[in-house]
Protein backbone atom coordinates (compact mmCIF):
# COMPACT_ATOMS: atom_id res chain seq x y z
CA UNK A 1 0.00 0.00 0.00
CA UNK A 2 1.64 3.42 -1.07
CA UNK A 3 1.86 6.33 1.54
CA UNK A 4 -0.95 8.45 1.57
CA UNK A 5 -2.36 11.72 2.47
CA UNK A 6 -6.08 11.91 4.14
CA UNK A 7 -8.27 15.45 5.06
CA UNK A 8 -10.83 15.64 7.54
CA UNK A 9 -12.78 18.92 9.18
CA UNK A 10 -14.88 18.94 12.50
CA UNK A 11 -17.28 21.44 12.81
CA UNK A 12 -20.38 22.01 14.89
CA UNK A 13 -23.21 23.50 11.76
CA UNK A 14 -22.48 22.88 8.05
CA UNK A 15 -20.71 26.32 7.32
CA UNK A 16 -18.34 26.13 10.68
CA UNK A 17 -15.92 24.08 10.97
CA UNK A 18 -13.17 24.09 14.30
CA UNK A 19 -11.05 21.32 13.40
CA UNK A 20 -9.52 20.50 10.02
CA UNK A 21 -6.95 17.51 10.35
CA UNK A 22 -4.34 16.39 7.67
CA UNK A 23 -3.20 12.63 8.35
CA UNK A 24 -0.29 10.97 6.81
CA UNK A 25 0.22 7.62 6.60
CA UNK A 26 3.57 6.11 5.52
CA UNK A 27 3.27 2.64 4.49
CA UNK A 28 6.03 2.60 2.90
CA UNK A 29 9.32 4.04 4.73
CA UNK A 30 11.30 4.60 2.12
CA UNK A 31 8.42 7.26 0.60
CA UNK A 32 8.56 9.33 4.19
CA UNK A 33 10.58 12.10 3.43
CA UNK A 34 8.07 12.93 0.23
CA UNK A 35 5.34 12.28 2.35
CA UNK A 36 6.35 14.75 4.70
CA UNK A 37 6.99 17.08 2.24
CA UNK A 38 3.20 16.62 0.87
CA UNK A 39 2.15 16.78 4.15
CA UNK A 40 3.94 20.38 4.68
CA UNK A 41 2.64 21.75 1.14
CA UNK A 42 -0.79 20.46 2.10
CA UNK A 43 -0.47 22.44 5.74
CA UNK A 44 0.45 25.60 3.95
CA UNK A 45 -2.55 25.20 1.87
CA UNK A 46 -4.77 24.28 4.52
CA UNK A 47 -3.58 27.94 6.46
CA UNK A 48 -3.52 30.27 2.94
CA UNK A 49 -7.00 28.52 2.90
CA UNK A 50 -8.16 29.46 6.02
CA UNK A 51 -6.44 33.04 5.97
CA UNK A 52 -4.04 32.14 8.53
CA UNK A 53 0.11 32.23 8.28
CA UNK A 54 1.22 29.04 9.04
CA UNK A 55 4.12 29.28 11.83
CA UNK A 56 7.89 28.66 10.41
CA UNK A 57 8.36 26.39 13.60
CA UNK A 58 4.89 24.48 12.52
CA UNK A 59 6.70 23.86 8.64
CA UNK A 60 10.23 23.04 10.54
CA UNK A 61 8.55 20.43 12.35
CA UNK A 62 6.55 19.20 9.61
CA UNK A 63 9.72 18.83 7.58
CA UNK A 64 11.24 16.58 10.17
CA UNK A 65 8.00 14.90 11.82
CA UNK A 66 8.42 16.23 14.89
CA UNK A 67 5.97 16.75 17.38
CA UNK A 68 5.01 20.70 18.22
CA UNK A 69 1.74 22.78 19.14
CA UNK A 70 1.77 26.64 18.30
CA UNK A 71 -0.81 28.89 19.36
CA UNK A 72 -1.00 32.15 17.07
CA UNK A 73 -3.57 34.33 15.73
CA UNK A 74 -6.39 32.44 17.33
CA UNK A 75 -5.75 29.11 16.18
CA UNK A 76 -3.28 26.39 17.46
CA UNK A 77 -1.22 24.58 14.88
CA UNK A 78 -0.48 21.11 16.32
CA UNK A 79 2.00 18.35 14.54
CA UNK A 80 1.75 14.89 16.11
CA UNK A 81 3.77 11.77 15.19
CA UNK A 82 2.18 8.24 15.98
CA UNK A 83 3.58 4.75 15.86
CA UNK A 84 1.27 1.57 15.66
CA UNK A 85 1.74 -0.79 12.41
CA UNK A 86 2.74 2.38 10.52
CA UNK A 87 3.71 5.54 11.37
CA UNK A 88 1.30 8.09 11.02
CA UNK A 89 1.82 12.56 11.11
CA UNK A 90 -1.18 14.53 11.79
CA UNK A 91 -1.61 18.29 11.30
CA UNK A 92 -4.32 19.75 13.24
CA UNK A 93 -5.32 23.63 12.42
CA UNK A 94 -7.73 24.25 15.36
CA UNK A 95 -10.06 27.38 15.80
CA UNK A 96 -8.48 28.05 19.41
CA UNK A 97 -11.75 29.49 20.83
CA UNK A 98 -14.30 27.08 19.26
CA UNK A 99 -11.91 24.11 20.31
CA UNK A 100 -12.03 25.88 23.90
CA UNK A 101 -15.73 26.19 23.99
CA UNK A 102 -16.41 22.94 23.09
CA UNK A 103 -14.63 21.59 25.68
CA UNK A 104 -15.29 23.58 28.04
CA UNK A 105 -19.28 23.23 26.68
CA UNK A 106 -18.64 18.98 27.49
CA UNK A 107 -16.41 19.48 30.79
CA UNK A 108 -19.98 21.53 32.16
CA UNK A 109 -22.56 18.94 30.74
CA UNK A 110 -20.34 15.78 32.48
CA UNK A 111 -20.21 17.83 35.68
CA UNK A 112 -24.06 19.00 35.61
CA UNK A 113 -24.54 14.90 34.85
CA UNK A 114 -22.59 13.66 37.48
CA UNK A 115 -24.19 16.29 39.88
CA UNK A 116 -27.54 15.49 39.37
CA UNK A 117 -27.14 12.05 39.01
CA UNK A 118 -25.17 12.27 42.99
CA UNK A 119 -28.46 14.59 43.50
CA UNK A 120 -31.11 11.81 42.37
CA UNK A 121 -29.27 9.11 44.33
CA UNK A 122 -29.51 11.30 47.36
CA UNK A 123 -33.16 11.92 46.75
CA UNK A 124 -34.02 8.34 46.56
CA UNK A 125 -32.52 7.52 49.60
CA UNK A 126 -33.94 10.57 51.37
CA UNK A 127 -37.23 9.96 50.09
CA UNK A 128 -37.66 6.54 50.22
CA UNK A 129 -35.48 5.49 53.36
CA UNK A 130 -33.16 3.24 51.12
CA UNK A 131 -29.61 2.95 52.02
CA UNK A 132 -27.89 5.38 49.51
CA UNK A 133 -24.69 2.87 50.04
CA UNK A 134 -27.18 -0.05 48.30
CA UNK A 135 -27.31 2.77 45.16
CA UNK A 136 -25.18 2.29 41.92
CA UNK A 137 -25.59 3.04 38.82
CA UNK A 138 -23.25 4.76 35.49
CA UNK A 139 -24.32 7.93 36.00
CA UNK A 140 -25.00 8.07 32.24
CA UNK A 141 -28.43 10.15 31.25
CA UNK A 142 -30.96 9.32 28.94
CA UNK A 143 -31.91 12.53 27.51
CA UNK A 144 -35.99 12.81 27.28
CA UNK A 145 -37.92 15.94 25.91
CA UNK A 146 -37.95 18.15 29.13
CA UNK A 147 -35.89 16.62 31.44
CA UNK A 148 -32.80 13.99 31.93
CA UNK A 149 -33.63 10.22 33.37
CA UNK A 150 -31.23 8.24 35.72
CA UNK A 151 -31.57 4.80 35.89
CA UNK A 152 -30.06 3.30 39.74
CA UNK A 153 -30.33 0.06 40.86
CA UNK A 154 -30.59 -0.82 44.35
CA UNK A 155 -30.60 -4.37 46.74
CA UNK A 156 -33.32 -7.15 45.91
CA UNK A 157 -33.45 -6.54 42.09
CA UNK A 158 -35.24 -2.95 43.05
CA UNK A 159 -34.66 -0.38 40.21
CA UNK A 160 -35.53 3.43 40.07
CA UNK A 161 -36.04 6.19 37.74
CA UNK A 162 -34.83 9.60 38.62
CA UNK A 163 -36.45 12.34 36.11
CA UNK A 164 -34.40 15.56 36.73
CA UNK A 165 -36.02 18.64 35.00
CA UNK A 166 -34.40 21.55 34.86
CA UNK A 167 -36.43 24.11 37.40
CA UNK A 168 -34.60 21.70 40.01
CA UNK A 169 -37.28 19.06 40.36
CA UNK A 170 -37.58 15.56 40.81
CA UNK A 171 -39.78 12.34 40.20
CA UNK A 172 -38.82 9.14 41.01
CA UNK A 173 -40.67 6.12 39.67
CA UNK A 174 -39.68 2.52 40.78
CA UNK A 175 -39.46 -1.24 40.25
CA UNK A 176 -39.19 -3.68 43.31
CA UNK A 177 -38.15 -6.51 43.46
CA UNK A 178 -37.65 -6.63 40.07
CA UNK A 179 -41.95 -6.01 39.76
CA UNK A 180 -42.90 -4.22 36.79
CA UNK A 181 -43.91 -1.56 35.24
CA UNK A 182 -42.53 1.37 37.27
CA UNK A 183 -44.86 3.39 39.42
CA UNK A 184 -44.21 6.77 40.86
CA UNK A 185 -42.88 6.62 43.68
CA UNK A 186 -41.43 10.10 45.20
CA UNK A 187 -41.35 13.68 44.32
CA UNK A 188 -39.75 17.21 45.01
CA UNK A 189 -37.24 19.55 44.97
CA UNK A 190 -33.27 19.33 44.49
């Protein structure tokens, strides 16, 4: 298989893209060093395209496949080198704010998950008098129209449904003993 040169972009709508991503594969080691040098010319495209100067450190390191990140003019410039079967050089261009938001945007939602998911386990014991030690669950919600569910299973099969909405309220619906289908069981306030 000959070396070769793949192009991807991330975005979050159809005319915004955050990440574009240049990957070189070298499957054959003696075609590196042109690889490399398609991967630079593509890089220097990739910025002209975007109306960004590509970094003289970012096309040094290209040239030699060496990793480097660069943060200029509100994008980062990143070069990576990876080794599995083949050896691989990405180029990242990365709209430095969008890339921040977004991951700052997912740090927030995992928090707000895992603190109402600690919230709904606390509830259910509260409310219902159950051991909170007897709780588990993944902490992973299942997004509904108006609100997120919990799923947390207790002792003797019993299973619960924690609907969080977001004005701070609760339901919790139940199955014990494994006995189906789940009845409300418990209400309030966070």
């Amino acid at each position: 298989m000959a070396t070769n040169l793949a192009y991807y972009v991330v975005g979050d709508a159809p005319a915004r893209a955050h990440t574009a991503k240049l990957v070189l594969n070298v499957n054959d080691p003696a075609t590196k060093a042109e690889g490399l040098r398609r991967l630079g010319s593509a890089a220097r495209s990739l910025a002209d395209a975007a109306g960004l100067p590509l970094p003289p450190e970012i096309s040094e390191a290209l040239g030699r496949g060496k990793p480097l990140r660069v943060a200029a003019g509100g994008a980062a410039y990143v070069v990576e080198r990876e080794r599995t079967r083949i050896e691989t050089f990405n180029f990242l261009l990365l709209d430095s704010a969008a890339a921040m938001a977004k991951e700052r945007d997912r740090a927030q939602a995992v928090r707000s998950s895992a603190e109402t998911f600690a919230a709904c386990k606390s509830a259910i014991a509260r409310d219902l008098s159950y051991p909170s030690s007897a709780l588990s669950g993944d902490g992973e919600p299942i997004q509904e129209a108006g609100y997120q569910s919990f799923m947390v299973s207790g002792r003797h099969r019993d299973v619960f449904f924690c609907e969080a909405y977001p004005d701070g309220t609760y339901k919790i619906k139940a199955a014990f003993a494994g006995q189906y289908p789940f009845k409300y069981v418990a209400s309030g306030s966070f």
